[in-house]
C-alpha atoms as a PDB file:
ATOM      1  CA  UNK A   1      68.570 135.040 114.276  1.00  0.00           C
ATOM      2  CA  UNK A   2      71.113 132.920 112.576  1.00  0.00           C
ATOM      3  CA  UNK A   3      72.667 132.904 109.280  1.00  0.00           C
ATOM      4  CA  UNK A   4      71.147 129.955 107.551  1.00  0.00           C
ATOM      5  CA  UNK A   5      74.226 130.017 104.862  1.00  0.00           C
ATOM      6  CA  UNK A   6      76.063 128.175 107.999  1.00  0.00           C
ATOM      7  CA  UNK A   7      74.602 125.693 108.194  1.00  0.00           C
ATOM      8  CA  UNK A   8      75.425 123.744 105.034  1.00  0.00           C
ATOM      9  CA  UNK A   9      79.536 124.652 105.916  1.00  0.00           C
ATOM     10  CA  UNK A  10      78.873 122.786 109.637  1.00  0.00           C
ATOM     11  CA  UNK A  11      77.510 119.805 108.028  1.00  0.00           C
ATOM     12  CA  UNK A  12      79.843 119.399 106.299  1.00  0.00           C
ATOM     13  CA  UNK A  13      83.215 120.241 108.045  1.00  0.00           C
ATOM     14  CA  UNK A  14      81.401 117.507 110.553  1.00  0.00           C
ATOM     15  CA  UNK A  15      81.142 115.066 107.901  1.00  0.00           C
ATOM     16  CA  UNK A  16      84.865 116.037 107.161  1.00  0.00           C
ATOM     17  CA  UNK A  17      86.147 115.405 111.187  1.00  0.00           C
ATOM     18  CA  UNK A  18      83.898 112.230 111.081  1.00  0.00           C
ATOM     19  CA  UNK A  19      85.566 110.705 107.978  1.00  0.00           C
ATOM     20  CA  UNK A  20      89.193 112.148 109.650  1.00  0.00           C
ATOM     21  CA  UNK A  21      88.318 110.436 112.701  1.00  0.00           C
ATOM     22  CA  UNK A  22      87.489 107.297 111.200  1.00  0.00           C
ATOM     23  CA  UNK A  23      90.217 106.678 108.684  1.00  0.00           C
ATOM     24  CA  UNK A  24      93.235 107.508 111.443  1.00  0.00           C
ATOM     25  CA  UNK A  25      91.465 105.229 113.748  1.00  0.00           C
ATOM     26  CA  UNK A  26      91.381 102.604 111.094  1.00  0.00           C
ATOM     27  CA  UNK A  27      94.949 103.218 110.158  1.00  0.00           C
ATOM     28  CA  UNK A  28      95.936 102.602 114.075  1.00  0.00           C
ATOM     29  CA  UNK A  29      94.201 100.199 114.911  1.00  0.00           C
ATOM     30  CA  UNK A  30      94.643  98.075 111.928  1.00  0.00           C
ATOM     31  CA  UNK A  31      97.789  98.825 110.399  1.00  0.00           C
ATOM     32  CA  UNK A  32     100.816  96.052 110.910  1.00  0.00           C
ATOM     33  CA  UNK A  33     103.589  98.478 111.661  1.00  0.00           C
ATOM     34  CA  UNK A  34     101.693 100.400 114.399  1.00  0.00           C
ATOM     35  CA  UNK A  35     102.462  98.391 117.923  1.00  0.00           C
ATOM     36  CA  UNK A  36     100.485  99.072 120.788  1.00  0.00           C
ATOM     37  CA  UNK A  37     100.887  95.592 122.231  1.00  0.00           C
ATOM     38  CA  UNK A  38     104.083  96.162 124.626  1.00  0.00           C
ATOM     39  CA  UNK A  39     105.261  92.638 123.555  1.00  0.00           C
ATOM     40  CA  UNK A  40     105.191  93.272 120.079  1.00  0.00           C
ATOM     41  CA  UNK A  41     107.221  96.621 120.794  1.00  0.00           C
ATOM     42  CA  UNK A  42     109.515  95.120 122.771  1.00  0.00           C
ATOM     43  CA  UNK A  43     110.657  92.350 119.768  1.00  0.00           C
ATOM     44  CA  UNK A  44     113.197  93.595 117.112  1.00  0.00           C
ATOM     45  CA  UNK A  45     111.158  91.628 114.582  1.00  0.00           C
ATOM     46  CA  UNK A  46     107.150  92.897 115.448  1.00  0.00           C
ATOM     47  CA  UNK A  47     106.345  92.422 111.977  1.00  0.00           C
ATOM     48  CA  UNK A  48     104.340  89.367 110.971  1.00  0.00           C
ATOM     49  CA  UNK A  49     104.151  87.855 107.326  1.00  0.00           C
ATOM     50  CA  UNK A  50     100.520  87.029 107.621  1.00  0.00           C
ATOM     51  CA  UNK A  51      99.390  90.654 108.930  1.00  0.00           C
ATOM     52  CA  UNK A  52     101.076  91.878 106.023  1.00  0.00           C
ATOM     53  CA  UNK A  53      99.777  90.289 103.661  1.00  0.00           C
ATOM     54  CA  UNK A  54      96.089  90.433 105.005  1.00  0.00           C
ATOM     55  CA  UNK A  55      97.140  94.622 105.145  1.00  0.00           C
ATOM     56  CA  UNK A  56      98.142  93.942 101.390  1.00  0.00           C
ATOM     57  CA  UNK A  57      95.461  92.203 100.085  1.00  0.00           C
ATOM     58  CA  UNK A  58      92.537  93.998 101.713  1.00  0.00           C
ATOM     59  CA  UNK A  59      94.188  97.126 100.080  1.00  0.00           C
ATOM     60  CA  UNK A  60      94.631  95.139  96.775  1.00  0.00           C
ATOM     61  CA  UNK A  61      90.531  94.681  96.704  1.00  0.00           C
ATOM     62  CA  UNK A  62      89.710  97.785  97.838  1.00  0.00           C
ATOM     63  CA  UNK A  63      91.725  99.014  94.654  1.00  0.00           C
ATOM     64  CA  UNK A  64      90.065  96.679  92.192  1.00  0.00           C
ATOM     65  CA  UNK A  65      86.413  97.254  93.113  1.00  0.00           C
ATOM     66  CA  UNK A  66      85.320  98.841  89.588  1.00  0.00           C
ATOM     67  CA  UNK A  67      87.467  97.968  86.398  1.00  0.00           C
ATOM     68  CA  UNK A  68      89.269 100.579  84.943  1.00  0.00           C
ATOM     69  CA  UNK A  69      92.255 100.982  82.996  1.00  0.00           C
ATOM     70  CA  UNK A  70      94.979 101.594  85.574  1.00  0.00           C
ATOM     71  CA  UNK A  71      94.007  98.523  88.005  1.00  0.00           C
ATOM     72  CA  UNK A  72      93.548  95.771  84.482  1.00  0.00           C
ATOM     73  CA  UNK A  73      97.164  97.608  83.035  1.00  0.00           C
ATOM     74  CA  UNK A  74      99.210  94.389  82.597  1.00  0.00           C
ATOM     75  CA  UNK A  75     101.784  96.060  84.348  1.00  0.00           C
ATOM     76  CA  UNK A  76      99.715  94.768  87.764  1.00  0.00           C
ATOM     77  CA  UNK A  77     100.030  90.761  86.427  1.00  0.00           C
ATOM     78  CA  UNK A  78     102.691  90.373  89.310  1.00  0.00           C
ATOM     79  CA  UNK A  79     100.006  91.668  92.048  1.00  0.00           C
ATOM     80  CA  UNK A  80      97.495  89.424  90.529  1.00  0.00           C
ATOM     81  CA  UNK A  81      99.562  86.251  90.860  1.00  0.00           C
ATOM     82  CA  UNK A  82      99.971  86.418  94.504  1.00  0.00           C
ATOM     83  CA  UNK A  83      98.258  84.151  96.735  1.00  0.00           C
ATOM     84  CA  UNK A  84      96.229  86.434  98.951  1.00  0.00           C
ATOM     85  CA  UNK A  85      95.148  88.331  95.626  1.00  0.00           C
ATOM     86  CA  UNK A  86      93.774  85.106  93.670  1.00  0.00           C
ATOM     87  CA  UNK A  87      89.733  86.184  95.034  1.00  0.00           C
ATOM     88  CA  UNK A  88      90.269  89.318  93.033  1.00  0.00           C
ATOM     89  CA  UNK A  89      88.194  89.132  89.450  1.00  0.00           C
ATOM     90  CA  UNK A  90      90.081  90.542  86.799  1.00  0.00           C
END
């Protein structure tokens, strides 16, 4: 006695609030400038260089997975020079 159009339009708006759910979970859990440790809201400097750059570089890869003509522009050299970036093929 249902509509079997609604089917298709629950899978996927669950699909959607599974991939929501996910990526802001990621973000706060992972992200350097979200504190949940008290101690590291309670310092005026919470930041740390290495979390950073880990942040930075893990978004760097992500970015150069397939080759394409924005992420091999030579504008990018600079990012490519970096330390944390050196694993990344060009």
């Amino acid at each position: 006695t249902t509509d079997s159009g609604t089917f298709p339009v629950v899978i996927i708006c669950s699909f959607a609030a599974v991939a929501a759910g996910a990526s802001a979970s990621r973000y706060l859990l992972h992200n350097p400038d979200v504190c949940f440790d008290k101690s590291k809201r309670n310092s005026s400097m919470p930041y740390q260089s290495e979390d950073g750059t880990d942040w930075r570089a893990r978004r760097f890869r992500f970015a150069n997975i397939h080759r394409n003509a924005i992420n091999q522009s030579r504008q990018f050299d600079p990012a490519f020079a970096k330390d944390e970036n050196k694993s990344v093929a060009r």
